[in-house]
N, C-alpha and C. Protein backbone atom coordinates (compact mmCIF):
# COMPACT_ATOMS: atom_id res chain seq x y z
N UNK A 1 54.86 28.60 100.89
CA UNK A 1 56.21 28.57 100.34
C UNK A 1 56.88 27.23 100.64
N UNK A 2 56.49 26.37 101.80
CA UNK A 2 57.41 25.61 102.23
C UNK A 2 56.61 24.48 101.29
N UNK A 3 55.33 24.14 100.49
CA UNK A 3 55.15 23.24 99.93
C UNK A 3 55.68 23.48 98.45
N UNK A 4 55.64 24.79 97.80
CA UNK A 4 56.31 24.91 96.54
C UNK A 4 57.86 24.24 96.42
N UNK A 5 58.63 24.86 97.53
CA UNK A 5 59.89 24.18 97.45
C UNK A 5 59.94 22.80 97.19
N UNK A 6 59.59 21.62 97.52
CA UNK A 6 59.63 20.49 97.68
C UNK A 6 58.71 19.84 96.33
N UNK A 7 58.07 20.38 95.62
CA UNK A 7 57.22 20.04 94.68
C UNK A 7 58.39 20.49 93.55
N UNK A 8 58.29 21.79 93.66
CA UNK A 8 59.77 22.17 92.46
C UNK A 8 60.92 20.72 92.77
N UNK A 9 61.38 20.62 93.11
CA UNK A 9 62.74 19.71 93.71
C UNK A 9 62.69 18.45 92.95
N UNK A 10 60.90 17.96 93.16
CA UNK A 10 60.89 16.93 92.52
C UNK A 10 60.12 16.79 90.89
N UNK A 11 59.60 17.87 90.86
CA UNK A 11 59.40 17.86 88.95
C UNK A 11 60.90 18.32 88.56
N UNK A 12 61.92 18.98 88.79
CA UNK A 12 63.55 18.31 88.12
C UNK A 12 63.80 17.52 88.42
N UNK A 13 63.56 16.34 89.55
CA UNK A 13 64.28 15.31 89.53
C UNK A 13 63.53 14.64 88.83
N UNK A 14 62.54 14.32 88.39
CA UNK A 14 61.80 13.90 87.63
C UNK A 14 61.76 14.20 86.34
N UNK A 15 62.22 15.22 85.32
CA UNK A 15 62.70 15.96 84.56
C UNK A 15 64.07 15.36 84.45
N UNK A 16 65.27 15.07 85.46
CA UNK A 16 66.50 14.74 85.39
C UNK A 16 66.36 13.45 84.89
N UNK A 17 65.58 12.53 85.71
CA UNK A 17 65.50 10.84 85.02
C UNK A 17 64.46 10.99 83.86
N UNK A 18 64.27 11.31 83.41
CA UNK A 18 63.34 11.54 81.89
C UNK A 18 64.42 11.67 80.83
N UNK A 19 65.41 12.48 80.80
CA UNK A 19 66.28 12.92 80.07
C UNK A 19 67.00 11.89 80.36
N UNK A 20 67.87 11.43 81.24
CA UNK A 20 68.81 10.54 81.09
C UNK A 20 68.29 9.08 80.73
N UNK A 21 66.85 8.71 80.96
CA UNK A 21 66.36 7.90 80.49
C UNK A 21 66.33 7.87 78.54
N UNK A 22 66.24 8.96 78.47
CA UNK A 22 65.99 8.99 77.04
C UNK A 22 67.04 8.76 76.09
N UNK A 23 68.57 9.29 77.16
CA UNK A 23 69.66 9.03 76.34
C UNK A 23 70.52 7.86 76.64
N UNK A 24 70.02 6.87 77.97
CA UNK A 24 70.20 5.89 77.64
C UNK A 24 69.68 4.80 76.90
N UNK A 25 68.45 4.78 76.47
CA UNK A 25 67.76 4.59 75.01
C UNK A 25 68.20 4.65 73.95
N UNK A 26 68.92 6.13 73.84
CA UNK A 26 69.43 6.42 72.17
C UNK A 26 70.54 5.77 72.02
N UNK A 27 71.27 5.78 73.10
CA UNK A 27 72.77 4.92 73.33
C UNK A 27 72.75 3.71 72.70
N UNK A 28 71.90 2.94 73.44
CA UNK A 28 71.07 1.55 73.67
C UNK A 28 70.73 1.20 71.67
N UNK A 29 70.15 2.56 71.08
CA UNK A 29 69.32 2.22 69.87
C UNK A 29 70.47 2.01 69.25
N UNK A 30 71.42 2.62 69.51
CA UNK A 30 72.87 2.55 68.24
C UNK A 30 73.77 1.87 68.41
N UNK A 31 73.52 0.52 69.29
CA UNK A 31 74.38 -0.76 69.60
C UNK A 31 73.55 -1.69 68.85
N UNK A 32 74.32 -2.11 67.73
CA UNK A 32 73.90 -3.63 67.18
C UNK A 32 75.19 -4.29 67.04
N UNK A 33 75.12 -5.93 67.09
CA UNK A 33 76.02 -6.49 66.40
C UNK A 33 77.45 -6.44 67.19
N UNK A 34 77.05 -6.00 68.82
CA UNK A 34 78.14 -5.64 69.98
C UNK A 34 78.91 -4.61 69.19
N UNK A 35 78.82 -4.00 68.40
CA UNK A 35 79.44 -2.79 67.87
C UNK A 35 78.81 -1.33 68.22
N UNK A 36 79.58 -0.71 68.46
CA UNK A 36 78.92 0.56 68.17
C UNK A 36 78.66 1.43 67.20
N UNK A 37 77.58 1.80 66.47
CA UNK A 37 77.47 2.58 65.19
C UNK A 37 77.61 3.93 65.52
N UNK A 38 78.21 4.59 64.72
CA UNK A 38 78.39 5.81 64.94
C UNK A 38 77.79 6.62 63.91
N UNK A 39 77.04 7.59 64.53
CA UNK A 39 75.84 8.39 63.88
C UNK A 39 76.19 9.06 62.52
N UNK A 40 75.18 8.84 61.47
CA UNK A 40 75.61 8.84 59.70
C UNK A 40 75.46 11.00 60.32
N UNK A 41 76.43 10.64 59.51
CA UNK A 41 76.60 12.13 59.28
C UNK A 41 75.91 12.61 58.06
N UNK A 42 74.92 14.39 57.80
CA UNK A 42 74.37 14.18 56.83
C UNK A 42 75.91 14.54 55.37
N UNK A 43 75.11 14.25 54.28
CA UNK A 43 76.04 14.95 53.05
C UNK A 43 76.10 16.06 53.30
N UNK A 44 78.14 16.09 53.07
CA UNK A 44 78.44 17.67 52.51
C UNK A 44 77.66 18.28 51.20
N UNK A 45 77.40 19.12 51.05
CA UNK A 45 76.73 20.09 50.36
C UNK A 45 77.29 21.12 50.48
N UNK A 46 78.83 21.27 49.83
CA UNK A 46 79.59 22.61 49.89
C UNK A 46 79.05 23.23 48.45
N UNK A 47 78.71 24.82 48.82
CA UNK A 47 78.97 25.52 47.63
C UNK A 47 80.28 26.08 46.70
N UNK A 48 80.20 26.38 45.83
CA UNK A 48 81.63 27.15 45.31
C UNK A 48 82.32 27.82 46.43
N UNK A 49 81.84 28.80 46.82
CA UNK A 49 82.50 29.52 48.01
C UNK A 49 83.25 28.81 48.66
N UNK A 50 82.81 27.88 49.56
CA UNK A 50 82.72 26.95 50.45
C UNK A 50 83.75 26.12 49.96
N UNK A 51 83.81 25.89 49.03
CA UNK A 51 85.23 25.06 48.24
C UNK A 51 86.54 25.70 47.99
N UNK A 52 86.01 26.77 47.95
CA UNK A 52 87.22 27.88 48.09
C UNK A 52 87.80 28.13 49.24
N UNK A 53 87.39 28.17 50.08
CA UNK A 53 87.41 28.54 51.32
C UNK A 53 88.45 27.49 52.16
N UNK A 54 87.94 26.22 51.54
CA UNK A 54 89.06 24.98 51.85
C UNK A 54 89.90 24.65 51.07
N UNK A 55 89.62 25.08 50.02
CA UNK A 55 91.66 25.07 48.96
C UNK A 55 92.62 26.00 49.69
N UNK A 56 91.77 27.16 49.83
CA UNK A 56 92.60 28.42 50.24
C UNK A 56 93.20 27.83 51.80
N UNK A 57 92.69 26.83 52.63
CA UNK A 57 93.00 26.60 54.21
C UNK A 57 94.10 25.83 53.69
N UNK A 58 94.22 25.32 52.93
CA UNK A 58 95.24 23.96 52.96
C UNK A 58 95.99 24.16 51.42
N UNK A 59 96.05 25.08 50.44
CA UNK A 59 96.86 25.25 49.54
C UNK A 59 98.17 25.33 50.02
N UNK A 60 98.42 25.66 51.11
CA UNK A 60 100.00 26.53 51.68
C UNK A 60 100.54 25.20 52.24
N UNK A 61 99.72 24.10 52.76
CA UNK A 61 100.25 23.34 53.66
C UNK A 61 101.21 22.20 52.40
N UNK A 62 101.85 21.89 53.00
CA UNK A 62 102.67 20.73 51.79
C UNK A 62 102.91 19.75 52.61
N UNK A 63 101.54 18.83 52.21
CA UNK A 63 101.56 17.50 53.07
C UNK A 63 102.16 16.21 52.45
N UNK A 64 102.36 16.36 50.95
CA UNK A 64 103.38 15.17 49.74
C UNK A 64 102.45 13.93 50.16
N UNK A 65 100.82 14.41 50.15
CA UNK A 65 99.89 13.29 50.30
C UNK A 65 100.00 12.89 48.76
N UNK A 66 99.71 11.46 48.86
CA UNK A 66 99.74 10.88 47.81
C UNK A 66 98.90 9.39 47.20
N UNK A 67 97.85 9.32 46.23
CA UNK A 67 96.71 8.34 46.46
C UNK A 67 97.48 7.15 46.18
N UNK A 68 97.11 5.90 47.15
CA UNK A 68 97.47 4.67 46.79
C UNK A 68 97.33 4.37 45.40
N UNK A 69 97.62 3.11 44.85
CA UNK A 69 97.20 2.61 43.45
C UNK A 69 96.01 1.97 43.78
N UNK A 70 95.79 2.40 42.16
CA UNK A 70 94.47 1.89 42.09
C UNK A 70 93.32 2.26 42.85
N UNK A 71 93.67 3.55 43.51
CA UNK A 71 92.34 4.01 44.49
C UNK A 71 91.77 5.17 43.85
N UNK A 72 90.64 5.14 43.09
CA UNK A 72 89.33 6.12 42.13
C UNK A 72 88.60 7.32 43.25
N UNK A 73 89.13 8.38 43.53
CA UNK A 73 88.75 8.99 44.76
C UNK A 73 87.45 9.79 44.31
N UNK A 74 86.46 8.75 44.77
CA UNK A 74 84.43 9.63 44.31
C UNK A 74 84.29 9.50 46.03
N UNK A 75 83.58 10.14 45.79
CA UNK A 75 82.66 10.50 47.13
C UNK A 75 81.73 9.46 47.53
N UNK A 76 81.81 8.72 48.57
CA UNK A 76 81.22 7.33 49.14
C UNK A 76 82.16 6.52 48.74
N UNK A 77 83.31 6.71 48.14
CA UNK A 77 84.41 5.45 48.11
C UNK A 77 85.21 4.60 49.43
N UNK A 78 85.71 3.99 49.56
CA UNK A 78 86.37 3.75 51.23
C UNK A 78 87.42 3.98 50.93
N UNK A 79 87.79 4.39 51.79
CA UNK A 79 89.45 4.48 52.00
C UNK A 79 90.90 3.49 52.16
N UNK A 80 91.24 3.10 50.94
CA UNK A 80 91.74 1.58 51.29
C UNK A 80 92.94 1.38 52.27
N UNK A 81 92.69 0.24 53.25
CA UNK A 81 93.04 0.40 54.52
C UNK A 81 94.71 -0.51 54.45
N UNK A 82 94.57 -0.92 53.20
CA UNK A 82 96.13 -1.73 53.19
C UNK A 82 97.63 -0.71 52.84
N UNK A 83 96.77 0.19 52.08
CA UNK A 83 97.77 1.02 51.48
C UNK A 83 97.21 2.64 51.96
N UNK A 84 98.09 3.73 52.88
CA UNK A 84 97.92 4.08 53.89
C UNK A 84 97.80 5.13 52.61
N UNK A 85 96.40 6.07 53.00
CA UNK A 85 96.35 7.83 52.61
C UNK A 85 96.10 8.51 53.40
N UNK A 86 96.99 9.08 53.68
CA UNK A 86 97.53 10.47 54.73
C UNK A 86 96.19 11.35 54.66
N UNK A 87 95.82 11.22 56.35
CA UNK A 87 94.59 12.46 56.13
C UNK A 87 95.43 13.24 57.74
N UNK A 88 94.50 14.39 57.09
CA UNK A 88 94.91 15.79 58.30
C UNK A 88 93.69 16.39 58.89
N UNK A 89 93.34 16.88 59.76
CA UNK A 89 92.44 17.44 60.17
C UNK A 89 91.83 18.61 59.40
N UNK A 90 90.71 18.96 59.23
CA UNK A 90 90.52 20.20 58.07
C UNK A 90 91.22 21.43 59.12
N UNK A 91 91.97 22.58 58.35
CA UNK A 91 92.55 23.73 59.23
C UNK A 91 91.37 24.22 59.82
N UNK A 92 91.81 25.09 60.96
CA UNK A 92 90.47 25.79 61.89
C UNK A 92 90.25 27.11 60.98
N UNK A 93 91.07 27.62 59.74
CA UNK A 93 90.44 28.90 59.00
C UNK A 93 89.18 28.20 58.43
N UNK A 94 89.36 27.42 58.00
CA UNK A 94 87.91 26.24 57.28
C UNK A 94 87.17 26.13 57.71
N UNK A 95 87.75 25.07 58.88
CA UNK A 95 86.54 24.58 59.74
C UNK A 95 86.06 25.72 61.24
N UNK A 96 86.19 26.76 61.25
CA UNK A 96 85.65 27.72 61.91
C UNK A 96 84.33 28.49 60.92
N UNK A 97 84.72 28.24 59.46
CA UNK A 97 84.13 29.27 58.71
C UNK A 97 82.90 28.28 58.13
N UNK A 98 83.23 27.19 57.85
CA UNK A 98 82.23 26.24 57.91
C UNK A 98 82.16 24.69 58.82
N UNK A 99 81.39 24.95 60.09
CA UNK A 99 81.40 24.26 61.18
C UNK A 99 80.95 22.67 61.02
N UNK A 100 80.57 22.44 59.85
CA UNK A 100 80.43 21.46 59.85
C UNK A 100 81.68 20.83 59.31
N UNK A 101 82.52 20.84 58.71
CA UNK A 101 84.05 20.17 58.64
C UNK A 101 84.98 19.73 60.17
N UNK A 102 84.35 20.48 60.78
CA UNK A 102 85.62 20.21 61.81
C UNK A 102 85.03 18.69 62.16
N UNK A 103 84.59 17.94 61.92
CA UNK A 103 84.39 16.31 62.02
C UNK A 103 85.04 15.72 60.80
N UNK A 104 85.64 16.63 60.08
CA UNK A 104 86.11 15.86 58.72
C UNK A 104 87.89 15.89 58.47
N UNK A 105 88.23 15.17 57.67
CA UNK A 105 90.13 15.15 57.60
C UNK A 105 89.96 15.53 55.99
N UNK A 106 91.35 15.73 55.40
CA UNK A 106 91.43 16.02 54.47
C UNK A 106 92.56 15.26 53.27
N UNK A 107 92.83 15.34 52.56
CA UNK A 107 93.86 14.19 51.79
C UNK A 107 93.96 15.72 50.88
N UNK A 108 95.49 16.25 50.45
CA UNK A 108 95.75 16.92 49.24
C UNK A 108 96.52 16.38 48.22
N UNK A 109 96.11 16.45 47.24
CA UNK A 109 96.62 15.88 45.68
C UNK A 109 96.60 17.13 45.05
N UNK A 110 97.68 17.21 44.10
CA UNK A 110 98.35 18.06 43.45
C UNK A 110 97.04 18.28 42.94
N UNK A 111 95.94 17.87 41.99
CA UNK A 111 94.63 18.52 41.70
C UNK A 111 93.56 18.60 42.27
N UNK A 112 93.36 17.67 43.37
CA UNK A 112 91.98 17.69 44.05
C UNK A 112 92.27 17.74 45.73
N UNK A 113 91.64 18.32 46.61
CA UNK A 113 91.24 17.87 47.93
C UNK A 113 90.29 17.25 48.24
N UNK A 114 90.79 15.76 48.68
CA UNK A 114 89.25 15.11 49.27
C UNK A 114 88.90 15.24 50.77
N UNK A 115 87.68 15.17 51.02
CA UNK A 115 86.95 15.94 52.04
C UNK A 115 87.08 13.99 52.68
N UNK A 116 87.08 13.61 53.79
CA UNK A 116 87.42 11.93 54.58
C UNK A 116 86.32 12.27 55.87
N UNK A 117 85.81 11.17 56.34
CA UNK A 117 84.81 11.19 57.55
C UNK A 117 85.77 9.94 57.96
N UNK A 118 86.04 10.91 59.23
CA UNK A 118 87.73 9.72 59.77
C UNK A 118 86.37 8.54 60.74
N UNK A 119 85.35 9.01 60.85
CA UNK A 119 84.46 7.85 61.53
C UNK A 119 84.21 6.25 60.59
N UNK A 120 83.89 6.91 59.12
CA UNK A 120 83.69 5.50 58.41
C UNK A 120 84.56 5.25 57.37
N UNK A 121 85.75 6.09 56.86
CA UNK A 121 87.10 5.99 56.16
C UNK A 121 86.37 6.09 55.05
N UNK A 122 85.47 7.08 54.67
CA UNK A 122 84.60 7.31 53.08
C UNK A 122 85.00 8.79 52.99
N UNK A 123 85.55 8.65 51.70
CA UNK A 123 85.56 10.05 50.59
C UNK A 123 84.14 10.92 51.11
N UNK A 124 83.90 11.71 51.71
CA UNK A 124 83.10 12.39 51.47
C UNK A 124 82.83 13.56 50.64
N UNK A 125 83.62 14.40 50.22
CA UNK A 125 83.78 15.05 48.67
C UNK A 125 84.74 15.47 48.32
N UNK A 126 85.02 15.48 46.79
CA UNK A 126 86.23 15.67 46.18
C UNK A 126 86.06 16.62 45.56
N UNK A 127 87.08 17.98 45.75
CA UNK A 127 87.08 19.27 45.16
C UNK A 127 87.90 19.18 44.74
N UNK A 128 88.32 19.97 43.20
CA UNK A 128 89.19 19.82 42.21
C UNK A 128 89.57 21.76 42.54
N UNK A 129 91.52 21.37 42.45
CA UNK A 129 91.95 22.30 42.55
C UNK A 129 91.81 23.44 41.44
């Protein structure tokens, strides 16, 4: 018994620097350019439901968001940074029901909600009311 103890002790500590080795690596992989990149999120891929689900979270809210000029709101567009569009956090009825939003903001226009990734200021999708 008294050699198991001491053998266990050190395959986790050995186990402990493996892992933290690995994630100071990944850290390490996503620094270029003295910047930090922040990890691509995959595409939304909401269904109908799923679109419903986020009109219905944010129909009630009256945010008097309103698109700059001249800004074409598609999905992969940027968000133009001179002329300010009001984003909100997606509501938690939404983003509880589909977990992948709660990383996302939202912009409402009298016909569409656009879906915003507040990490890279891109349209990520535009649902029509």
């Amino acid at each position: 018994m008294r050699l198991v103890v001491p053998r266990l002790v050190s395959i986790a500590a050995a186990a402990a620097f493996l892992v933290s080795g690995s994630e100071i690596a990944a850290a390490s992989a996503s620094v270029g350019n003295d910047r930090v990149q922040s990890p691509k999120k995959p595409a939304l891929h909401l269904t109908d439901a799923q679109r419903k689900i986020v009109i219905d979270a944010v129909s009630w809210r009256d945010t008097g968001d309103k698109l700059p000029a001249g800004f074409s709101p598609v999905v992969g567009a940027d968000i133009p940074t001179q002329a300010k569009l009001p984003s909100h956090p997606v509501p938690s009825p939404a983003s509880d029901r589909i977990p992948a939003l709660k990383n996302y903001y939202y912009a409402k226009m009298p016909d569409k909600v656009l879906l915003i990734d507040p990490m890279t200021r891109k349209v990520a999708e535009v649902i029509a009311r």
